[in-house]
C-alpha atoms as a PDB file:
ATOM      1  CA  UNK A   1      19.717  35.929  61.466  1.00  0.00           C
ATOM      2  CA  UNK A   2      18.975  37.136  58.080  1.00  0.00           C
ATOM      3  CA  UNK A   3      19.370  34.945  54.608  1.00  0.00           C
ATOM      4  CA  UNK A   4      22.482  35.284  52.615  1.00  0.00           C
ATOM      5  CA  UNK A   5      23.705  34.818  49.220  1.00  0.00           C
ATOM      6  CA  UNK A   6      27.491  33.493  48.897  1.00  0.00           C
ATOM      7  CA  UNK A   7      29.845  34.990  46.465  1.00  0.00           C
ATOM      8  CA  UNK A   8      32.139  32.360  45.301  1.00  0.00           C
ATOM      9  CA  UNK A   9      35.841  32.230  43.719  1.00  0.00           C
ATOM     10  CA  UNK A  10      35.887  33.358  40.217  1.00  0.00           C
ATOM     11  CA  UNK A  11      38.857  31.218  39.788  1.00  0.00           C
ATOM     12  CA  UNK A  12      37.798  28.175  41.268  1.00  0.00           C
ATOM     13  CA  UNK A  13      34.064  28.576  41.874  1.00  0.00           C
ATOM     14  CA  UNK A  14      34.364  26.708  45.001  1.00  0.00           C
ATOM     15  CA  UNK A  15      35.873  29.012  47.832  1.00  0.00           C
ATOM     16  CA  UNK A  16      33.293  30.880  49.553  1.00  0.00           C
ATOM     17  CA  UNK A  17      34.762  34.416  49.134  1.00  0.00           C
ATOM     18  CA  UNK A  18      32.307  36.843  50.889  1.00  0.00           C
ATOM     19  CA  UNK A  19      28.128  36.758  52.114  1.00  0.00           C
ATOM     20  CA  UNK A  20      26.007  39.442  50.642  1.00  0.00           C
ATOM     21  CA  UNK A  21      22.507  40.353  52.025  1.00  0.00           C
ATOM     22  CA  UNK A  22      19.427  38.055  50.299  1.00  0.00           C
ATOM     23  CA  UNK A  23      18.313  41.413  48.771  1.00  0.00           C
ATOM     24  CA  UNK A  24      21.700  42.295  47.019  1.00  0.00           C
ATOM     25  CA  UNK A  25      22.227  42.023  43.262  1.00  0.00           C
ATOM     26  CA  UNK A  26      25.490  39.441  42.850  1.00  0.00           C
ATOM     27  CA  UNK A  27      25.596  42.372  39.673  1.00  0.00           C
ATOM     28  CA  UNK A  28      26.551  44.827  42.316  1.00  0.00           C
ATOM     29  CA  UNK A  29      30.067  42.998  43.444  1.00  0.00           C
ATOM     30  CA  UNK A  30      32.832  42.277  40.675  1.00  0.00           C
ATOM     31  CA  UNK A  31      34.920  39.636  41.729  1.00  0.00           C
ATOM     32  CA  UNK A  32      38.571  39.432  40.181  1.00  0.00           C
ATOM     33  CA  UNK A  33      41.856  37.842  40.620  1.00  0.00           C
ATOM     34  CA  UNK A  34      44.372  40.322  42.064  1.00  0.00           C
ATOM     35  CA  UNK A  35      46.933  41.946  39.747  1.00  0.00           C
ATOM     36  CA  UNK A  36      49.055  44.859  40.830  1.00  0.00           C
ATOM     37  CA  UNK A  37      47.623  47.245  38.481  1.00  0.00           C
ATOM     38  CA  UNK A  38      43.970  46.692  39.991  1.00  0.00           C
ATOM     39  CA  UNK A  39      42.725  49.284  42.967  1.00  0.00           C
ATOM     40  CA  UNK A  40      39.442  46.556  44.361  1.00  0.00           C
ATOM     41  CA  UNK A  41      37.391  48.022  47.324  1.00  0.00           C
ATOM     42  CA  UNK A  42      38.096  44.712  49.175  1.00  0.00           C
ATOM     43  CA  UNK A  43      40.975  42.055  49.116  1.00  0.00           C
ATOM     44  CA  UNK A  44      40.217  38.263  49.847  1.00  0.00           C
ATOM     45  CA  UNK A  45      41.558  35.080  49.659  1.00  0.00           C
ATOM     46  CA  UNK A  46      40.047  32.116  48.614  1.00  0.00           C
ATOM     47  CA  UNK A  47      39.763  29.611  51.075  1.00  0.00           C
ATOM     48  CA  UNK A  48      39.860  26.276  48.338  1.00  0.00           C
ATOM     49  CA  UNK A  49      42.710  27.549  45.718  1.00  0.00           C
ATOM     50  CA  UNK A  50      44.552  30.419  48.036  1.00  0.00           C
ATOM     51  CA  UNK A  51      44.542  32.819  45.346  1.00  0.00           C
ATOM     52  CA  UNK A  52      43.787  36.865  46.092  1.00  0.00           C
ATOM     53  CA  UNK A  53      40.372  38.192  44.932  1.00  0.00           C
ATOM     54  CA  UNK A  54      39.735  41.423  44.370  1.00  0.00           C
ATOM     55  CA  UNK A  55      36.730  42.960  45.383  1.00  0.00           C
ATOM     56  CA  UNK A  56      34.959  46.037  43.791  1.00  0.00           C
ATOM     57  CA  UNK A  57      31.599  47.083  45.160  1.00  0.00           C
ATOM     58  CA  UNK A  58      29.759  49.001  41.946  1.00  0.00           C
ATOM     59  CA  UNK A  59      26.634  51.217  42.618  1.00  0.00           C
ATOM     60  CA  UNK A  60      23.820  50.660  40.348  1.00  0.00           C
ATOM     61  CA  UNK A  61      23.296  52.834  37.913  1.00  0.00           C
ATOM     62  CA  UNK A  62      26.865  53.772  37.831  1.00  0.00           C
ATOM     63  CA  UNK A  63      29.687  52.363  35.646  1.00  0.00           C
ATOM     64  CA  UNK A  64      32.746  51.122  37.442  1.00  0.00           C
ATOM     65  CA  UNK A  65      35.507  53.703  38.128  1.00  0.00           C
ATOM     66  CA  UNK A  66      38.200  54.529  35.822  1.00  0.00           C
ATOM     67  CA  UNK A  67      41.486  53.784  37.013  1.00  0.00           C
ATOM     68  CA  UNK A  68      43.053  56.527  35.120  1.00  0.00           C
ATOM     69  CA  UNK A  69      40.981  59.263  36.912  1.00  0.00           C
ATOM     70  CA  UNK A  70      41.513  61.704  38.966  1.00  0.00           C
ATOM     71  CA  UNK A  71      40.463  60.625  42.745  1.00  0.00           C
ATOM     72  CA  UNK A  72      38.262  63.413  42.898  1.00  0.00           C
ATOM     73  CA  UNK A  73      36.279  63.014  39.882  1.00  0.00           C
ATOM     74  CA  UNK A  74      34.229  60.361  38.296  1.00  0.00           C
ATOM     75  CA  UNK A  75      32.612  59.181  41.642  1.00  0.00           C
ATOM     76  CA  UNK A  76      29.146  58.792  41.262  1.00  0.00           C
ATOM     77  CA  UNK A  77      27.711  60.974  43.120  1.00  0.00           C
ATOM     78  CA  UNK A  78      25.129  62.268  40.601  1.00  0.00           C
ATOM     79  CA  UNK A  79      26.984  65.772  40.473  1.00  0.00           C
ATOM     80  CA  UNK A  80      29.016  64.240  37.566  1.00  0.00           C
END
C-alpha cells in the first residue's frame, strides 16, 4: 500500500477528515465548515468534534469556482 498524507479538521485539527496520495499538494483540497450557502465537491464529518466539512477539490493552476456562475462556464477547462 502506498503512503498517505491525512487531511485534518479545520475546526478542530484533530479529526482525521480524508487521506490524500503522498504526491498530492494539501494546496489542492480546501477544507471548510459546512454552511448552506457553500456547493463543496465532498461532504465529511469529523470524527473528534462531529461537525460537517466541506470539501472542494481545486485544480492547479485554476482559481476556485465562482458560486455565482453559470454551471456551464468558468470550469477550467483551458477553453475559458
Amino acid at each position: 500500500m502506498s503512503k498517505t498524507n491525512s487531511l485534518r479538521c479545520p475546526l478542530c485539527g484533530k479529526g482525521r477528515i480524508a487521506d490524500i496520495p503522498s504526491g498530492a499538494e494539501q494546496s489542492q483540497y480546501r477544507l471548510f465548515a459546512l454552511h448552506r450557502a457553500e456547493h463543496p465537491d465532498l461532504i465529511a464529518k469529523c470524527p473528534k468534534c462531529g461537525e460537517q466539512i466541506g470539501i472542494t477539490v481545486l485544480t492547479p493552476g485554476c482559481s476556485p469556482p465562482d458560486p455565482h456562475a453559470h454551471p456551464l462556464y468558468g470550469i477550467c477547462s483551458g477553453i475559458n
